[in-house]
N, C-alpha and C. Protein backbone atom coordinates (compact mmCIF):
# COMPACT_ATOMS: atom_id res chain seq x y z
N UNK A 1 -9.99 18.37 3.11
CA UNK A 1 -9.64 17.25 3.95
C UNK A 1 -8.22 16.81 3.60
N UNK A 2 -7.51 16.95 4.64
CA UNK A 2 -6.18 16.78 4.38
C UNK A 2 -5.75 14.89 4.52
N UNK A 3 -5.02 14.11 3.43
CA UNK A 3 -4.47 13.01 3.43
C UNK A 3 -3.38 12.56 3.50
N UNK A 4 -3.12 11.29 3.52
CA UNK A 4 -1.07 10.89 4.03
C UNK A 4 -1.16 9.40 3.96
N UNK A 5 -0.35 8.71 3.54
CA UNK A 5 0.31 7.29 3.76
C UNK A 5 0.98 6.91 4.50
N UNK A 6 0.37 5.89 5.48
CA UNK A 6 1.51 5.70 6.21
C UNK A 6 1.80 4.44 6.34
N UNK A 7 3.03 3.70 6.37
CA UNK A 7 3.94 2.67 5.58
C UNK A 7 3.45 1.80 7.28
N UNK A 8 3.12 0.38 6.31
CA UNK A 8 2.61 -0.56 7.28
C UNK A 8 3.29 -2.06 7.38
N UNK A 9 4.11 -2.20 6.17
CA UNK A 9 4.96 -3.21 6.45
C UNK A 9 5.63 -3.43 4.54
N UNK A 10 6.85 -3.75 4.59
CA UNK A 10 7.15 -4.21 3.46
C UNK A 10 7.82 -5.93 3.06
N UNK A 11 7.49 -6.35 1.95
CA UNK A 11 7.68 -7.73 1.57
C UNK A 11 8.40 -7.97 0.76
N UNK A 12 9.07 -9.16 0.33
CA UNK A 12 9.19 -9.81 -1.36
C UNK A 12 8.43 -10.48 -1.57
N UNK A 13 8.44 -9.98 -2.70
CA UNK A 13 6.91 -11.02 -3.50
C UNK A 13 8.08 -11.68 -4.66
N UNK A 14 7.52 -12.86 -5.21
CA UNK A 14 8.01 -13.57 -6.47
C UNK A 14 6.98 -13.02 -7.62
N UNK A 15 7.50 -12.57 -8.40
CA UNK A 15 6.49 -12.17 -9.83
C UNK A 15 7.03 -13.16 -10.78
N UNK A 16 5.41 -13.11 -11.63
CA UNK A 16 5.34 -14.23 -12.23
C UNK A 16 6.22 -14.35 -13.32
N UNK A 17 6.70 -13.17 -13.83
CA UNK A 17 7.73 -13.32 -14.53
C UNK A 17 9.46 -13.53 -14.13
N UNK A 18 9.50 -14.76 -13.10
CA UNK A 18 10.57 -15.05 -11.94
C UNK A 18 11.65 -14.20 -11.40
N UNK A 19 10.80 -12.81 -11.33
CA UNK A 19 11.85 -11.74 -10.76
C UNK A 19 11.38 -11.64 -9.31
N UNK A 20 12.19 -11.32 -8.62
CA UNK A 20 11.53 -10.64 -7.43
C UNK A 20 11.53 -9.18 -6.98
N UNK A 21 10.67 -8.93 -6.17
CA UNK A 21 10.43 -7.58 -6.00
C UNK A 21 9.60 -7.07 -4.44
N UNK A 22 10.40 -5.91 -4.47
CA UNK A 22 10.08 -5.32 -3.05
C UNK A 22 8.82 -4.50 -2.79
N UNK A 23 7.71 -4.94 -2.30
CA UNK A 23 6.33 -4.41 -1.92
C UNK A 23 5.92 -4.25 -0.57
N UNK A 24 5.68 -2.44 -0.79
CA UNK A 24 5.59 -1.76 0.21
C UNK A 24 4.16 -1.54 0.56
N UNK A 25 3.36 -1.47 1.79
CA UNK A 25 2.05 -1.46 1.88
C UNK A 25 2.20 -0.44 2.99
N UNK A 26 0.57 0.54 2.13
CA UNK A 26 0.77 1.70 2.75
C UNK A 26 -1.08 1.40 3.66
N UNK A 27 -1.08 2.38 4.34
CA UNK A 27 -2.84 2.68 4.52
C UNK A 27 -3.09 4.03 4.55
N UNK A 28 -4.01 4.62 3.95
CA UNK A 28 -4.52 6.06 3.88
C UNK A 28 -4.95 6.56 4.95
N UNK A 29 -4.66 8.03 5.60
CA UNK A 29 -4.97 8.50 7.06
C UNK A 29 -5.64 9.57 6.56
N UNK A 30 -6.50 10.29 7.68
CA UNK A 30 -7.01 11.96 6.95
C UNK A 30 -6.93 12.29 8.26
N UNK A 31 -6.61 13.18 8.36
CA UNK A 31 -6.65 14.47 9.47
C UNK A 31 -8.02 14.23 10.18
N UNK A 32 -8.32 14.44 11.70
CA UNK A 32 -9.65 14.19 12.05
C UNK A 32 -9.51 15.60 12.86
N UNK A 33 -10.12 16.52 11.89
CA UNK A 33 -10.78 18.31 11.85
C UNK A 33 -11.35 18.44 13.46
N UNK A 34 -11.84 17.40 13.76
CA UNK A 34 -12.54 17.72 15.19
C UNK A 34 -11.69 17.91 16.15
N UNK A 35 -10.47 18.13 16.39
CA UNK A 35 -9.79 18.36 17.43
C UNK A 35 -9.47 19.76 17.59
N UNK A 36 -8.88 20.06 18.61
CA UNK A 36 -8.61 21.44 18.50
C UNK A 36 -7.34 21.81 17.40
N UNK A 37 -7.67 23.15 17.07
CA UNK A 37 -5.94 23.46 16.37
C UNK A 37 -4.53 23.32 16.95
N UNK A 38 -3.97 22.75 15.96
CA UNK A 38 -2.60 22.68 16.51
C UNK A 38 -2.51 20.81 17.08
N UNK A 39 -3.62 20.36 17.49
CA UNK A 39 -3.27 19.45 17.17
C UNK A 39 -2.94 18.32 16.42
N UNK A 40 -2.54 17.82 15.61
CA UNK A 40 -2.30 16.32 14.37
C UNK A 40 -2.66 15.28 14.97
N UNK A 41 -4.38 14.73 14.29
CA UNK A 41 -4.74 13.90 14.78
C UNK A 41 -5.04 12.99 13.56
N UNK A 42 -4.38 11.85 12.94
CA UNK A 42 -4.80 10.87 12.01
C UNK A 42 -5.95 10.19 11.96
N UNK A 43 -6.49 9.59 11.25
CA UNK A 43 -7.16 8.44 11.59
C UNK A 43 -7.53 7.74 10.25
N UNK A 44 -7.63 6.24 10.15
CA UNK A 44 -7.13 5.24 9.11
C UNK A 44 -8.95 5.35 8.53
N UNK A 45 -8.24 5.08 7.04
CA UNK A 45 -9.87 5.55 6.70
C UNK A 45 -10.28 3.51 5.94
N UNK A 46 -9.58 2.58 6.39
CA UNK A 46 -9.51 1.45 6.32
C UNK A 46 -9.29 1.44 4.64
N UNK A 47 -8.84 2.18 3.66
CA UNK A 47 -8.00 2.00 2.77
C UNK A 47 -6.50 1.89 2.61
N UNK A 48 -6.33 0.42 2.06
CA UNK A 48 -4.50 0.78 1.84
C UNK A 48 -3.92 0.53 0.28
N UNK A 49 -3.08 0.62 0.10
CA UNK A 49 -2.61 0.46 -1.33
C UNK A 49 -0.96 -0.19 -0.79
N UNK A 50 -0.66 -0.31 -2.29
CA UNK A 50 0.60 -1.49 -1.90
C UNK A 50 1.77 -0.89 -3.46
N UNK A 51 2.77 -0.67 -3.04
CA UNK A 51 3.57 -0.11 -3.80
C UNK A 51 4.99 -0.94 -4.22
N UNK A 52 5.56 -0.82 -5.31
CA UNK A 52 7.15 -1.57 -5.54
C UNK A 52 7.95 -0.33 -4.67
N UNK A 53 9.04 -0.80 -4.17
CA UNK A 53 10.12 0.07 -4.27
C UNK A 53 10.53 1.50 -4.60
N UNK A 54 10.04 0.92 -5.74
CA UNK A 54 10.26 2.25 -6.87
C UNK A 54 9.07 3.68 -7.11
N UNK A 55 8.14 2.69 -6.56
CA UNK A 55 6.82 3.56 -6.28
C UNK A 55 5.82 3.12 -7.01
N UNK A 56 6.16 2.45 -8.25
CA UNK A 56 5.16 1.58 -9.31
C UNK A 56 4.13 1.31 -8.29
N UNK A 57 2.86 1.52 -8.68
CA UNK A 57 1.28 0.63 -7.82
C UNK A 57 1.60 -0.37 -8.25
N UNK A 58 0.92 -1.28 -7.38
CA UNK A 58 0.52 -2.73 -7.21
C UNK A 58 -0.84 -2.91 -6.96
N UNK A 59 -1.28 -3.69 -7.70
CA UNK A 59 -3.26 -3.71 -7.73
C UNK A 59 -3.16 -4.79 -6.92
N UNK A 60 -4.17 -4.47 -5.98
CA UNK A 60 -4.68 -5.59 -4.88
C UNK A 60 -5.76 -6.21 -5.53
N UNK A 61 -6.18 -7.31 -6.19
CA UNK A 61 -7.17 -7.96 -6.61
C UNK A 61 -8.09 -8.53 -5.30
N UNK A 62 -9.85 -8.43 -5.80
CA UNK A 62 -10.36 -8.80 -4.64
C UNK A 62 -9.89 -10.28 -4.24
N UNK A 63 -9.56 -11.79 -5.43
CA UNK A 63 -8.88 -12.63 -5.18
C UNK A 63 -8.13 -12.59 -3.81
N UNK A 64 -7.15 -11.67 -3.57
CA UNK A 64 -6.08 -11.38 -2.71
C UNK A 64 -4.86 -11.24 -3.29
N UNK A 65 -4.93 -11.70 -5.17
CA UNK A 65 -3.62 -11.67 -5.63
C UNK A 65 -2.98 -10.17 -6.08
N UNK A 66 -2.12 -9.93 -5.84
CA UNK A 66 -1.17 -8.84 -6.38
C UNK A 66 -0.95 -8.84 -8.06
N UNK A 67 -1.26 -7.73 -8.53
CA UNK A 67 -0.76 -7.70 -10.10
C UNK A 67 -0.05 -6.09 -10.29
N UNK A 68 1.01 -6.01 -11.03
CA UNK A 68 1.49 -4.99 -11.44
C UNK A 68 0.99 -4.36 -13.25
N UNK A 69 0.71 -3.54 -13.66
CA UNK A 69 0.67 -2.77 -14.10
C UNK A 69 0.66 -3.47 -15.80
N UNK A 70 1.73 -4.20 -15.45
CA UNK A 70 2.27 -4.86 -17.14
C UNK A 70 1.60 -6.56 -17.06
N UNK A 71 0.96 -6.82 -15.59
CA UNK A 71 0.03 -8.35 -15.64
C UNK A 71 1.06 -8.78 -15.11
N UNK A 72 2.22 -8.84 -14.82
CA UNK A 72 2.78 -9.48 -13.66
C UNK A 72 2.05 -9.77 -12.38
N UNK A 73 1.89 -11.32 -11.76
CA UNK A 73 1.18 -11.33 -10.85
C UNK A 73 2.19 -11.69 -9.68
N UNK A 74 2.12 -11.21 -8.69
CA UNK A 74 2.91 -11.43 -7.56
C UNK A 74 2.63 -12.03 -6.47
N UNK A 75 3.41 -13.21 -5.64
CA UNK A 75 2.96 -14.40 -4.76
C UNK A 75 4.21 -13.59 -3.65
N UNK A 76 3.68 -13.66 -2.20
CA UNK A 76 3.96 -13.42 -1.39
C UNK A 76 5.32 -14.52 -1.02
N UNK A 77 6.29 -14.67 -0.64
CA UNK A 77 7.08 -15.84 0.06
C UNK A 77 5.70 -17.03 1.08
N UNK A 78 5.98 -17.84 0.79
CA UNK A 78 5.32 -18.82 2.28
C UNK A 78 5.91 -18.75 3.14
């Protein structure tokens, strides 16, 4: 089963350690096999993940809050 990311919007977030930072949100697609060959047909498997810039993950907490890697927690702009 073939997979792909595809980029759904990007933000600044404020991290809690008063830096800011650029977070990219992706959603996971897989190939949908049932079509004929030759055609590229996606379809969203309702997973997404959320990335820095740089590519670092960003953990989506069920909360809704953002945390990076080192416990930096990240707040969206209002």
């Amino acid at each position: 089963m073939d997979k792909r990311l595809q980029w759904l919007d990007s933000f600044e977030a404020r991290g809690s350690d008063g830096r800011t930072y650029q977070v990219r949100a992706y959603e996971h697609l897989v190939r949908d096999e049932s079509l004929p060959t030759g055609v590229d047909h996606w379809e969203p498997t309702g997973l997404a993940e959320y990335r820095l810039a740089d590519g670092a993950r960003v953990e989506a907490r069920p909360d809704g809050k953002l945390t990076l890697a080192n416990g930096v927690e990240l707040a969206p702009p209002a």
